[in-house]
Protein backbone atom coordinates (compact mmCIF):
# COMPACT_ATOMS: atom_id res chain seq x y z
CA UNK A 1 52.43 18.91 61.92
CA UNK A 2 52.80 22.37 63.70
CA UNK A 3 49.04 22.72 63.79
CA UNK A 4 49.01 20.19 66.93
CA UNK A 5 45.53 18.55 66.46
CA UNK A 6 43.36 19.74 69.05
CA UNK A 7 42.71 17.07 71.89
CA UNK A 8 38.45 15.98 71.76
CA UNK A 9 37.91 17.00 75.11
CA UNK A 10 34.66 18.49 75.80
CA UNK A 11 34.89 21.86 76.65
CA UNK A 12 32.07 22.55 79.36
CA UNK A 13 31.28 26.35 79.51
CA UNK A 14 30.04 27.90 82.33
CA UNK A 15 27.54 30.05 80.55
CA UNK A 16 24.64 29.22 78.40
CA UNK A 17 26.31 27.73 74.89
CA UNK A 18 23.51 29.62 72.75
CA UNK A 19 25.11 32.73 74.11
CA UNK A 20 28.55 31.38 73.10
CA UNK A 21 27.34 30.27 69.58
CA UNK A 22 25.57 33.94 68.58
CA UNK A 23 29.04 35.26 69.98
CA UNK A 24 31.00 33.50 67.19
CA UNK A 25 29.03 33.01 64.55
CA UNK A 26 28.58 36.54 64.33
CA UNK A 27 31.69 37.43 63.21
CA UNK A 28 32.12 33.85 60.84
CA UNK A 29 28.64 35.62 59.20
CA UNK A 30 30.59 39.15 58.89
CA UNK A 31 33.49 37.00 57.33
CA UNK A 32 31.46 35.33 55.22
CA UNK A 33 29.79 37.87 53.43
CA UNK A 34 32.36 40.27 52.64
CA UNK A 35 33.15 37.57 50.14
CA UNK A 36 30.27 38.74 48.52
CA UNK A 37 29.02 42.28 49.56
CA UNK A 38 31.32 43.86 46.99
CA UNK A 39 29.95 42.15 44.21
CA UNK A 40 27.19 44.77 43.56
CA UNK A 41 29.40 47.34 44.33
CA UNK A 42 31.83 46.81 41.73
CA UNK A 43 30.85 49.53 38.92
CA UNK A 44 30.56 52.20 41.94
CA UNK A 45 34.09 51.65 43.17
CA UNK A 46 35.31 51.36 39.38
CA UNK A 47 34.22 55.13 38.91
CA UNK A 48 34.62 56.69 42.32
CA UNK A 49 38.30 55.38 42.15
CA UNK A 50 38.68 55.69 38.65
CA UNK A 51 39.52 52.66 37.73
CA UNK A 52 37.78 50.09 35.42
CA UNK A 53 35.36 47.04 36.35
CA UNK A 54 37.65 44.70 35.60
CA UNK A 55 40.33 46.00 37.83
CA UNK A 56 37.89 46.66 40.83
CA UNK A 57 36.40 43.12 40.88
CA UNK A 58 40.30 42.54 42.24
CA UNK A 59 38.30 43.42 45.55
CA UNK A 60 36.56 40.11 45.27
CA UNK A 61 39.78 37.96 44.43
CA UNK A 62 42.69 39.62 46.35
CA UNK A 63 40.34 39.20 50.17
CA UNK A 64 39.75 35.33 48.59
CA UNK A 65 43.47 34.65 48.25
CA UNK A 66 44.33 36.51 51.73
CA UNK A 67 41.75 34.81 53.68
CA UNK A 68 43.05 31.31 51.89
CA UNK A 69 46.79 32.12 52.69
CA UNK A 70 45.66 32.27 56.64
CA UNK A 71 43.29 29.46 56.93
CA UNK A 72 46.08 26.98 57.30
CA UNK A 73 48.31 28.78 59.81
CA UNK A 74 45.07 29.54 62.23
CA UNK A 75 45.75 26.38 64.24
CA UNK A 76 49.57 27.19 65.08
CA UNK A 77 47.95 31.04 66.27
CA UNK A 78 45.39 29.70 68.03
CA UNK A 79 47.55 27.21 69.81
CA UNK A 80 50.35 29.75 70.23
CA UNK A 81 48.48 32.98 71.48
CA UNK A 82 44.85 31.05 72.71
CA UNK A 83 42.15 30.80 71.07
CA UNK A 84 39.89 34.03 72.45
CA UNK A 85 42.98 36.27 72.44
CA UNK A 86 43.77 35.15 68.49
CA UNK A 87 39.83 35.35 67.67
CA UNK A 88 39.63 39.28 68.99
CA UNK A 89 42.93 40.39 67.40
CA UNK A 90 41.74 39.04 63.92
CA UNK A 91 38.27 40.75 64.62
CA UNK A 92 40.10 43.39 65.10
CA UNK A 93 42.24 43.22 62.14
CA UNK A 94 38.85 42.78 60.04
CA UNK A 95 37.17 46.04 61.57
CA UNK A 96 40.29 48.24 61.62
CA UNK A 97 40.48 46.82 57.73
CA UNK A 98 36.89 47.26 56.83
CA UNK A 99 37.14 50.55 58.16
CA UNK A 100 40.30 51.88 55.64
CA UNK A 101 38.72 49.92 52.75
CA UNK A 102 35.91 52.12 52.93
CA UNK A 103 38.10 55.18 53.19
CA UNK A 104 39.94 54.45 50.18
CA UNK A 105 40.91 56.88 47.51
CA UNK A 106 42.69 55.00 45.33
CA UNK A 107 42.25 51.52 44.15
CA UNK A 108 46.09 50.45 45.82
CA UNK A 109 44.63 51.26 48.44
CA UNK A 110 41.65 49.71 48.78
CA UNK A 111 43.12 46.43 47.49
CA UNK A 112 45.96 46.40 50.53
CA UNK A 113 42.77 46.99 52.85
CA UNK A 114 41.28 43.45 51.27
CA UNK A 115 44.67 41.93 51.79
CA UNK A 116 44.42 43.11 55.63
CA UNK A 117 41.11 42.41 56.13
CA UNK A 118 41.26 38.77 54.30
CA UNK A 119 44.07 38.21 56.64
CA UNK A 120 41.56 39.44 59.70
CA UNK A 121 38.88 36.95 58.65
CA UNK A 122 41.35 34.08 57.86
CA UNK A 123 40.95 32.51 61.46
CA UNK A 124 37.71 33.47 61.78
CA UNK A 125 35.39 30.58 60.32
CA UNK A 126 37.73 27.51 61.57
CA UNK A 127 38.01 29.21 65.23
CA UNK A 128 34.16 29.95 65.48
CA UNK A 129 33.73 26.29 64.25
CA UNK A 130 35.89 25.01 66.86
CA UNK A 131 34.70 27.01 69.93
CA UNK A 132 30.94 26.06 68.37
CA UNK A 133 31.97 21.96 68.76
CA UNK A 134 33.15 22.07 71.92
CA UNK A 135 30.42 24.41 73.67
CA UNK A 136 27.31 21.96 73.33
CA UNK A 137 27.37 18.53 74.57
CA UNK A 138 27.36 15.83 71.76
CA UNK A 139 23.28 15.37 71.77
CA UNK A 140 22.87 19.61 70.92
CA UNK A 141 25.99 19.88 68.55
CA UNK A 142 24.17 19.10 65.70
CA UNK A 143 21.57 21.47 65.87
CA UNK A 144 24.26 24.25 66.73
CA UNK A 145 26.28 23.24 63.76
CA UNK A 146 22.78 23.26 62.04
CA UNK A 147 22.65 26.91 62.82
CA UNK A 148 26.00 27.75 61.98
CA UNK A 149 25.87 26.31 58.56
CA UNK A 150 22.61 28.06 57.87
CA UNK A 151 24.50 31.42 58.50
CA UNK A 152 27.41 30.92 56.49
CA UNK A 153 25.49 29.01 53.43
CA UNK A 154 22.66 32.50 53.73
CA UNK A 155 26.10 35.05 54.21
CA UNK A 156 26.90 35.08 50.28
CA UNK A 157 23.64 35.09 49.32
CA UNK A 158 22.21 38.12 51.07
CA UNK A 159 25.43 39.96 50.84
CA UNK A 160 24.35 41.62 47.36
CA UNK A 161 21.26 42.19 48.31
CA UNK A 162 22.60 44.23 51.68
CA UNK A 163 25.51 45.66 49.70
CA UNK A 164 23.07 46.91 46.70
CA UNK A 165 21.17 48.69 49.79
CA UNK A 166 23.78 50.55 51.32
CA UNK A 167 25.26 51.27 48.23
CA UNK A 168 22.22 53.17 46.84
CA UNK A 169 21.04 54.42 49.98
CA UNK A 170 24.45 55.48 51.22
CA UNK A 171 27.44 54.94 49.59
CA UNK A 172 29.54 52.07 48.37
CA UNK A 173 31.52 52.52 51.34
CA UNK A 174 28.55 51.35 53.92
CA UNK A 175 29.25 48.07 52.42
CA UNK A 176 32.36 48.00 54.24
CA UNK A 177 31.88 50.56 57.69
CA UNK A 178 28.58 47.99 58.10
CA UNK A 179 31.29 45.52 59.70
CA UNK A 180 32.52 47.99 62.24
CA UNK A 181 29.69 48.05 64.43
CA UNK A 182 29.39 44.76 64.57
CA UNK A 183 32.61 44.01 64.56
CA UNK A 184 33.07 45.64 68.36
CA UNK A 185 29.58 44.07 69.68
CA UNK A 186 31.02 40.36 68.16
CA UNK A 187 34.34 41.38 70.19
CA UNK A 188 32.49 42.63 73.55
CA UNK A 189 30.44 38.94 73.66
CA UNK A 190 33.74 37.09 72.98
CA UNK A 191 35.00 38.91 75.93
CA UNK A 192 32.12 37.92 78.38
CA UNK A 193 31.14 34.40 77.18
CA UNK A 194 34.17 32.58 75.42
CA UNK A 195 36.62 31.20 77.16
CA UNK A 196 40.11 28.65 76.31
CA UNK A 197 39.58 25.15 77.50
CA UNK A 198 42.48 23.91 79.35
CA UNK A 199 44.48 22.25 76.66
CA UNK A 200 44.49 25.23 74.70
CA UNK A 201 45.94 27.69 77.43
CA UNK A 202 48.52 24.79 78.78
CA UNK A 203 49.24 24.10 74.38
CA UNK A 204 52.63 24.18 72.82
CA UNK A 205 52.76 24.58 69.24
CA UNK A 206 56.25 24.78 68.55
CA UNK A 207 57.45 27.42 66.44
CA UNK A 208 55.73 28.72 63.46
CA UNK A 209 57.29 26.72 59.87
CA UNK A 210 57.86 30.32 58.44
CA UNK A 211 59.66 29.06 55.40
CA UNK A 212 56.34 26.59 54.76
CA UNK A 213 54.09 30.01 55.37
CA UNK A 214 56.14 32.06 53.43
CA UNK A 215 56.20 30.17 50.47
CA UNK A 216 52.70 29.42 50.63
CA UNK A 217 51.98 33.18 50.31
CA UNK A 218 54.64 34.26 47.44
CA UNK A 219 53.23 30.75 45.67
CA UNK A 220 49.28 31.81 46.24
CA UNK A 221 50.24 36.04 46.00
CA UNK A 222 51.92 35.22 42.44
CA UNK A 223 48.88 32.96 41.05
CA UNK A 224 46.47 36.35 42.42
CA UNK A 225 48.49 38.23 40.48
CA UNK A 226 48.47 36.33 36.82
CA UNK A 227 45.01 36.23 37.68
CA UNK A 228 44.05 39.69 38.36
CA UNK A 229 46.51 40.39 35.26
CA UNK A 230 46.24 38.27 33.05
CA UNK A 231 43.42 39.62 30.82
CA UNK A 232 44.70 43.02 30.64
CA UNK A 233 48.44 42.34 29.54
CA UNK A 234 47.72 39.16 26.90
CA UNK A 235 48.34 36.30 29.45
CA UNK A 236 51.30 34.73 28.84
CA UNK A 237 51.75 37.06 26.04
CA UNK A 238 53.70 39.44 28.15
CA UNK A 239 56.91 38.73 29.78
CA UNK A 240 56.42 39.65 33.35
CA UNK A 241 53.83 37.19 33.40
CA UNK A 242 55.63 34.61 32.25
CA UNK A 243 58.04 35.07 35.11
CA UNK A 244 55.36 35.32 37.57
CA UNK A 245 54.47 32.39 36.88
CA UNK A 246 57.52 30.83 37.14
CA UNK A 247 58.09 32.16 40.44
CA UNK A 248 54.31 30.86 41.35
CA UNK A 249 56.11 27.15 40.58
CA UNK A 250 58.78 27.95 42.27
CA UNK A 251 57.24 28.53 45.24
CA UNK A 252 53.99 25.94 45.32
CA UNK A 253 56.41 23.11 44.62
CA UNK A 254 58.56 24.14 47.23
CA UNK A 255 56.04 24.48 49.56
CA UNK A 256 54.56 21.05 48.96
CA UNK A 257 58.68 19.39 49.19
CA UNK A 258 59.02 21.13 52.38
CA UNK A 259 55.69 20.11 53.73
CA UNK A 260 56.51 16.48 52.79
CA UNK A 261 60.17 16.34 54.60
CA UNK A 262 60.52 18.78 57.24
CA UNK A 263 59.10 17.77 60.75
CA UNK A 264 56.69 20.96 62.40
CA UNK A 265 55.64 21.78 59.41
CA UNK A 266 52.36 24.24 58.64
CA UNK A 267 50.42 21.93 57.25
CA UNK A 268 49.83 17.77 57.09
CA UNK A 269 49.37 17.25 53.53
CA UNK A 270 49.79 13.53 53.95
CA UNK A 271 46.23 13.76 54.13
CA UNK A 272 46.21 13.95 50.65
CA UNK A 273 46.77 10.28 50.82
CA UNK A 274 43.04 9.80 50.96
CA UNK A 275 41.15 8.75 48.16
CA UNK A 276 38.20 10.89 49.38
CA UNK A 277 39.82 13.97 50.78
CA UNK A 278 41.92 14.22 47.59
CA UNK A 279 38.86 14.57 45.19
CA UNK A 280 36.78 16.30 47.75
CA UNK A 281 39.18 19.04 47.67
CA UNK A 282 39.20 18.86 43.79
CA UNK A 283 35.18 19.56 43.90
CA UNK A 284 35.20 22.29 46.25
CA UNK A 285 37.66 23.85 44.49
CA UNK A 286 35.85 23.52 41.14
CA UNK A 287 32.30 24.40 42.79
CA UNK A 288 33.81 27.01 44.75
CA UNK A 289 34.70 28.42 41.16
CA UNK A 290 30.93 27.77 40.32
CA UNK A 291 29.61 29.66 43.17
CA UNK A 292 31.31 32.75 43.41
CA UNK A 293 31.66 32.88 39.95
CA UNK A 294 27.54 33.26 40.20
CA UNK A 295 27.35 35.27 42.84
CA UNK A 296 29.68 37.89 41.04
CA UNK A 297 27.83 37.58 37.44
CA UNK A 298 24.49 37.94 38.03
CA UNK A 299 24.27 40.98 40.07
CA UNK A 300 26.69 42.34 36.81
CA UNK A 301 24.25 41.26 34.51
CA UNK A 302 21.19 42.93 35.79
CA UNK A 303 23.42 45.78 36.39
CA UNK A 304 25.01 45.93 32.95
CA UNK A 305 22.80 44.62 30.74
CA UNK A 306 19.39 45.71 32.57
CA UNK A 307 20.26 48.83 33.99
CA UNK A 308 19.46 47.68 37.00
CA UNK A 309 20.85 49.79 39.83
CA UNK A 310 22.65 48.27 42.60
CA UNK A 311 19.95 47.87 44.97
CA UNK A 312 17.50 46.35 42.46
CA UNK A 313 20.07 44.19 41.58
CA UNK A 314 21.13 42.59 44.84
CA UNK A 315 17.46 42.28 45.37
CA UNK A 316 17.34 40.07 42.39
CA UNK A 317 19.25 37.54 43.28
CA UNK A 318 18.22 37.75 46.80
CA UNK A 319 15.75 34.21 46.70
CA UNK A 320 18.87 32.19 46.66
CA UNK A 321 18.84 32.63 50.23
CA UNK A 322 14.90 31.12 50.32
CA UNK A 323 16.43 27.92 48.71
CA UNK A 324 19.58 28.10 51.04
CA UNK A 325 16.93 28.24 53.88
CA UNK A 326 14.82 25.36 53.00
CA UNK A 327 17.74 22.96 52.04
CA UNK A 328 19.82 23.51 55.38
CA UNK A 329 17.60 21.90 57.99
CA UNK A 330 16.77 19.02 55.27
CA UNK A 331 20.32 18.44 54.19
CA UNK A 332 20.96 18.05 57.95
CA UNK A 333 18.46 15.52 58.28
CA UNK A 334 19.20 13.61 55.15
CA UNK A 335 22.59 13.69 55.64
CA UNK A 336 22.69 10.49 58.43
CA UNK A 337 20.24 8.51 56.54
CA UNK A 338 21.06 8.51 52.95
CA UNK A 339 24.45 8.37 51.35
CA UNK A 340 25.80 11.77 50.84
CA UNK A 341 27.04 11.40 47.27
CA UNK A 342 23.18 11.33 46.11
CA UNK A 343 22.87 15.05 47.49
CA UNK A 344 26.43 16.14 46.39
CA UNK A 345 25.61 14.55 42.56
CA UNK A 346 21.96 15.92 42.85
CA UNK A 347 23.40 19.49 44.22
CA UNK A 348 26.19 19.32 40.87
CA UNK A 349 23.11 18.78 38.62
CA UNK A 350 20.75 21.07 39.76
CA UNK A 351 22.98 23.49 39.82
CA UNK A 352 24.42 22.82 36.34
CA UNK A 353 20.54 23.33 35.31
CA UNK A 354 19.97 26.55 36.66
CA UNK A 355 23.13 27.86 34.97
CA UNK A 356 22.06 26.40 31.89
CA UNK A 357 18.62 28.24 32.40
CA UNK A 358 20.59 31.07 32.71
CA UNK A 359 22.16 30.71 29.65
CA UNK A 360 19.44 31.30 28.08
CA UNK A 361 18.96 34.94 29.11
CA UNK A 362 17.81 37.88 26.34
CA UNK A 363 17.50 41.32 27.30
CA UNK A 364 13.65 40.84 27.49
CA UNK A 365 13.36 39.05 30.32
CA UNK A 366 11.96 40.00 33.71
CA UNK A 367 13.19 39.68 36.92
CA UNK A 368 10.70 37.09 37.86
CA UNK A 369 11.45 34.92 35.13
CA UNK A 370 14.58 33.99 36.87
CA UNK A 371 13.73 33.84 40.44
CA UNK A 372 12.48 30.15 40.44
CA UNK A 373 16.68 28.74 39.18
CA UNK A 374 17.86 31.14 41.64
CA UNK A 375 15.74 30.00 44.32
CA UNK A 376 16.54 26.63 43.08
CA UNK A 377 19.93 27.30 42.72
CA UNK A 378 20.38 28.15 46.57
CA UNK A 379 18.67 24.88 47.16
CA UNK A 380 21.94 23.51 45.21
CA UNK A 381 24.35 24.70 47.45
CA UNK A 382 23.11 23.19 50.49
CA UNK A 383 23.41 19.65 48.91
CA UNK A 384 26.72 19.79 47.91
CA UNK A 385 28.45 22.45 50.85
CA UNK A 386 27.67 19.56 53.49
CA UNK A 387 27.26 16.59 52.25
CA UNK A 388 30.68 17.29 50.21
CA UNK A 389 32.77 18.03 53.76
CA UNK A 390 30.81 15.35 55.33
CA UNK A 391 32.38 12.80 52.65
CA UNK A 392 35.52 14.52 52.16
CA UNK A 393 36.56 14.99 55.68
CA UNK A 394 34.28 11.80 57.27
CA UNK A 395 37.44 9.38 56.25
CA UNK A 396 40.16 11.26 58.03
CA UNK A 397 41.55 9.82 61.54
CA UNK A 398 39.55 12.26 64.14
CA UNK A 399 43.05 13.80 64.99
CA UNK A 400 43.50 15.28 60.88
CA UNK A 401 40.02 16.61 60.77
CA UNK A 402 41.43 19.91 61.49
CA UNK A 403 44.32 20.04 59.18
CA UNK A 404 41.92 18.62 56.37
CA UNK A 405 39.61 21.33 57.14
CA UNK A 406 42.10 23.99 56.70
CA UNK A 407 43.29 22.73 53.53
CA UNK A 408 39.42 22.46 52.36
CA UNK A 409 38.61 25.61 53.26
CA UNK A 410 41.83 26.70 51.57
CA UNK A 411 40.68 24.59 47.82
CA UNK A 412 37.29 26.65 48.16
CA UNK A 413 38.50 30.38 48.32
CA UNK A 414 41.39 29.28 45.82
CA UNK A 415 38.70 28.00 43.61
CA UNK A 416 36.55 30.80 43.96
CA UNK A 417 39.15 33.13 43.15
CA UNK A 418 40.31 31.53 39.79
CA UNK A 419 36.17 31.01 38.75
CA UNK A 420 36.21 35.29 39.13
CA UNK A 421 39.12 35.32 36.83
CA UNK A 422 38.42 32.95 34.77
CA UNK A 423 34.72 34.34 34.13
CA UNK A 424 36.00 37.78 33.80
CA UNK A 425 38.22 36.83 31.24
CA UNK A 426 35.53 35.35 29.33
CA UNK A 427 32.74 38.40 29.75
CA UNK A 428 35.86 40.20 27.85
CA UNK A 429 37.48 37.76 25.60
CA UNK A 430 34.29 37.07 24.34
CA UNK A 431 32.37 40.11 24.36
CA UNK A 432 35.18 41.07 20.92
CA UNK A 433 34.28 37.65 19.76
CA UNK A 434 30.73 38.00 19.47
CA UNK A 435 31.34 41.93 18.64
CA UNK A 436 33.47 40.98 15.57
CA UNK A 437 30.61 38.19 14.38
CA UNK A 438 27.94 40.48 14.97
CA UNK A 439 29.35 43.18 13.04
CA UNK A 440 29.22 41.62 9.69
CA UNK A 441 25.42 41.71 10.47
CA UNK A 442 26.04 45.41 9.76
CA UNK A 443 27.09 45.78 6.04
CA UNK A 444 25.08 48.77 4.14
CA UNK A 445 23.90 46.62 1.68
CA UNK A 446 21.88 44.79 3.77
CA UNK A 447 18.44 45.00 4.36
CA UNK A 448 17.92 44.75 7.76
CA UNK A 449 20.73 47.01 8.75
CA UNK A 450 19.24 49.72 6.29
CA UNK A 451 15.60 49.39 7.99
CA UNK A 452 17.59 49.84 11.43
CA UNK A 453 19.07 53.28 10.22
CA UNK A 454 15.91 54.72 8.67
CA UNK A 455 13.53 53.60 11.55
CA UNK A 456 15.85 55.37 13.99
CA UNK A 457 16.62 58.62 11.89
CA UNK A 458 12.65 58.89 11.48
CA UNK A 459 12.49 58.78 15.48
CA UNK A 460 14.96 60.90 16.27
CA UNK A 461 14.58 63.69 13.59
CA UNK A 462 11.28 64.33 15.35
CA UNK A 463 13.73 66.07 17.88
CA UNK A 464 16.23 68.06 15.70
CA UNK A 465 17.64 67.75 11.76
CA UNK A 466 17.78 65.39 9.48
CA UNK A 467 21.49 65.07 9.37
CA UNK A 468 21.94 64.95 13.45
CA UNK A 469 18.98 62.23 13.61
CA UNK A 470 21.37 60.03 10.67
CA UNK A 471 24.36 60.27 13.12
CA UNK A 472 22.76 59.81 16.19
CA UNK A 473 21.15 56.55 14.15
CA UNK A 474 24.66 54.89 13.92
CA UNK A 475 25.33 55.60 17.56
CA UNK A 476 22.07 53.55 18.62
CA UNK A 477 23.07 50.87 16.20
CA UNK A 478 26.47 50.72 17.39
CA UNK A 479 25.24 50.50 21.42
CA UNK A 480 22.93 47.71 20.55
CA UNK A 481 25.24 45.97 18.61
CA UNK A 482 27.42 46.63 21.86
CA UNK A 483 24.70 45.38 23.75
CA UNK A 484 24.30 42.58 22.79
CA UNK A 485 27.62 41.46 21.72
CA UNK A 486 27.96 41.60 26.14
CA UNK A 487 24.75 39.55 26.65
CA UNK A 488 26.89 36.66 24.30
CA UNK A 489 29.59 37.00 26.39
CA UNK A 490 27.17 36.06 29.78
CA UNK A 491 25.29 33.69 28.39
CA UNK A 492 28.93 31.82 27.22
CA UNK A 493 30.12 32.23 31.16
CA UNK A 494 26.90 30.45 32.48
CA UNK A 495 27.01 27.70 29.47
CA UNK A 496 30.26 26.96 30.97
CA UNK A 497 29.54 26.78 34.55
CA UNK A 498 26.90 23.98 33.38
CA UNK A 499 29.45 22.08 31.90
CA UNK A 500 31.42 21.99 34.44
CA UNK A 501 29.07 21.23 36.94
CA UNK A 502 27.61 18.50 34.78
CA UNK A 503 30.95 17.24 34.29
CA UNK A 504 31.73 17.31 38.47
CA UNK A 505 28.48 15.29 39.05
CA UNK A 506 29.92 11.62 37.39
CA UNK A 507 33.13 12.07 39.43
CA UNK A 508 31.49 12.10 42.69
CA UNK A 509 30.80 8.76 42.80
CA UNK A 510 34.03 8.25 42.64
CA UNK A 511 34.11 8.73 46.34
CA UNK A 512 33.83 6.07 49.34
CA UNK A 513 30.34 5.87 51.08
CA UNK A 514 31.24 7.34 54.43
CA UNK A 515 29.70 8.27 57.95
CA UNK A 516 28.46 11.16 59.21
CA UNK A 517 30.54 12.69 61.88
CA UNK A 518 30.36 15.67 64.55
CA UNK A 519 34.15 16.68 63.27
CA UNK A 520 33.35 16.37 59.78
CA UNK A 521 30.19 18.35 60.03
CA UNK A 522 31.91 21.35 61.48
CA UNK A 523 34.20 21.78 58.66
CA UNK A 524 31.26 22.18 56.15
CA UNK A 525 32.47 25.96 55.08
């Protein structure tokens, strides 16, 4: 394996290790949420690049599938350049990145800024997680990984509510130039306090398996494609698609063949061998879906539906953090003493409620009347994130924990990148369906639909004729047939997010009871 599992020696620093952790998990929280800051930004960048919210939510997917395509080869970089040096040149990446996506005039651009700056943050979580392990002695890495999983489980949550902020206070843009102050002050405390342990800067990783990165990319690039795609040119309907896909094939097949028979290669995927890693990585994937599929529909909702603006928005679904919050420190307790497919099952369900709750949305509702499932549904994530990597990676031999991580890390952002398609698709597929039904609502003859007309012609021919008030009567009835033909279309995306989260909470058990364990713990996000 070219990643060269990194030796267990602890790594004594010869500065306080508190100083070290707020060094690195500052820029793992930057990482973090810029998978989510965007989300409330979406209808802003749609018209200040003219471009529509379906094509700008491609912000969300395209850093996703970057960031994934790195996560594997950030052992190998690590190894080969050393671990601080590799850490400041992808800050650096991210900050020169987040700088130009907030510069953008056109949406090209912006999305080849994403690309760059998923590539930046690629290294960033399993490096800070690394450097975090070996800092504290065995009796204090707990609690440090305790505080590191509290920032990156909180980082998606409060990144709509900070990116709503800046975006009605400022500009859309301040969601991304946030990152560049502190991307500099994470790189001038890497610089003081961090430092390689021996066996990194005496490491030698071999040479890089390009053809295993390579296809890895071309494979992951092609599936971001028919993804981003797919709704607006028929799916497999249109012909380039078809051959993207084929190419997609192509590529993941011969990624996993040369994996399997070449020696140095860029990842170990025997791994896969596993009972438990095999189907954690199968959950993750398909909660990963669940999660960022949340995170990007609710802040859409109250923004679409309710007319929220961006700020009020964010705020809105701002109390998942509260839950986050209060699970974290429990989750870390409960995790040694009870066995960890209870909270992963129990996360799966809960969370399947709240989406069911929220598929129960009208137009009516307040604010408030969801804030108790999203609380809740924050609670949720803390008892499947850990517990899940706890059970998933717990079984490995110590020396694969690493590699496993990588490719767990990688199942999550690939996951969360098809849920955004796949609940895009839906919000627009469906949004006809329910248009088309509704509409037959609308025939002359029928009672109802007369009452409509005349009740709005009497209200608005208090402000001009008779004949404007008539037409401006079928305009109302047309956006509230609009209207709601969109609120169908959200409350079919959460309905299915239930299902599958009530149908991911059975197949946990078909895991093996395992162990907590300090390497297994670090690779909880």
């Amino acid at each position: 394996m070219a990643a060269h599992p990194v030796t267990a020696a602890q790594n004594v620093p010869d500065v306080n290790p508190w100083l070290i952790a707020v060094a690195v998990i500052l820029p793992a929280f930057m990482e973090v949420i810029d998978t989510s800051i965007a989300s409330v930004c979406i209808p802003y960048m749609a018209g200040s690049l003219s471009a529509s919210n379906d094509e700008a939510s491609w912000v969300l997917t395209f850093y996703l599938l970057s960031n994934a395509v790195v996560l594997p080869a950030s052992a190998w970089f690590s190894m080969r350049f050393g671990r601080k040096r590799f850490l400041i040149a992808s800050i650096v990446i991210f900050t020169i990145a987040s700088f130009f996506c907030g510069a953008a005039t056109s949406l090209v651009t912006i999305l080849i800024a994403r690309l760059v700056q998923g590539a930046g943050g690629g290294g960033l979580q399993p490096l800070s997680q690394a450097i975090l392990t070996e800092s504290f002695p065995p009796e204090k890495r707990g609690l440090a990984m305790g505080m590191y999983g509290l920032g990156v489980v909180v980082a998606p949550v409060l990144g709509p509510t900070l990116g709503g902020y800046l975006t009605d206070s400022f500009s859309w843009r301040w969601a991304f130039y946030i990152n560049i102050p502190i991307g500099i002050l994470a790189i001038f405390l890497i610089m003081r306090f961090v430092h390689d342990p021996p066996y990194i800067q005496n490491a030698n990783p071999g040479r890089l398996d390009m053809l295993g990165f390579g296809l890895l990319a071309v494979g992951l690039g092609s599936l971001q494609i028919i993804l981003d795609r797919g709704q607006e040119d028929d799916w497999f309907g249109a012909t380039w698609i078809r051959y993207t896909f084929v190419i997609m094939i192509v590529c993941l097949v011969g990624f996993v063949v040369s994996q399997m028979t070449r020696e140095n290669t860029l990842v170990d995927l025997s791994v896969f061998k596993y009972r438990n890693f095999t189907m954690g990585c199968i959950l993750i994937f398909l909660f990963g879906a669940a999660v960022y599929s949340a995170v990007t529909l609710l802040p859409l909702y109250f923004q679409s539906i309710m007319d929220y603006s961006a700020w009020w928005s964010g705020l809105a679904v701002s109390p998942r953090g509260i839950g986050s919050i209060i699970a974290m420190p429990l989750v870390g307790i409960l995790v040694a003493r009870i066995d960890t497919r209870i909270l992963v099952s129990m996360g799966f369900l809960i969370f399947g409620i709240c989406s069911l709750f929220w598929g129960h949305i009208t137009t009516d509702i307040s604010p408030w009347s969801l804030t108790l499932p999203i609380v809740i549904s924050g609670f949720s994530l803390g008892l499947v994130f850990v517990p899940l990597s706890v059970t998933t990676l717990g079984d490995l031999p110590a020396a694969s924990v690493g590699n496993g991580s990588g490719l767990y890390n990688l199942m999550r952002n690939v996951g969360g990148s098809v849920g955004i398609s796949v609940v895009e698709t839906i919000l627009t597929r469906h949004e006809q369906l329910h248009r088309s039904e509704l509409v037959r609502n609308l025939a002359p003859t029928l009672p109802n639909y007369q009452q409509s007309i005349n009740s709005f012609t009497d209200l608005f021919s208090q402000y001009g004729s008779h004949a404007t008030a008539q037409v401006q009567a079928l305009g109302q009835v047309g956006y509230t047939l609009t209207h709601q033909a969109q609120l169908w279309s959200y409350v079919d995306d959460f309905r299915y997010m239930a299902l599958a989260c009530f149908c991911c909470a059975p197949v946990v058990w078909g895991l093996k009871r395992v162990k907590a364990r300090a390497g297994a713990a670090a690779g909880a996000h």
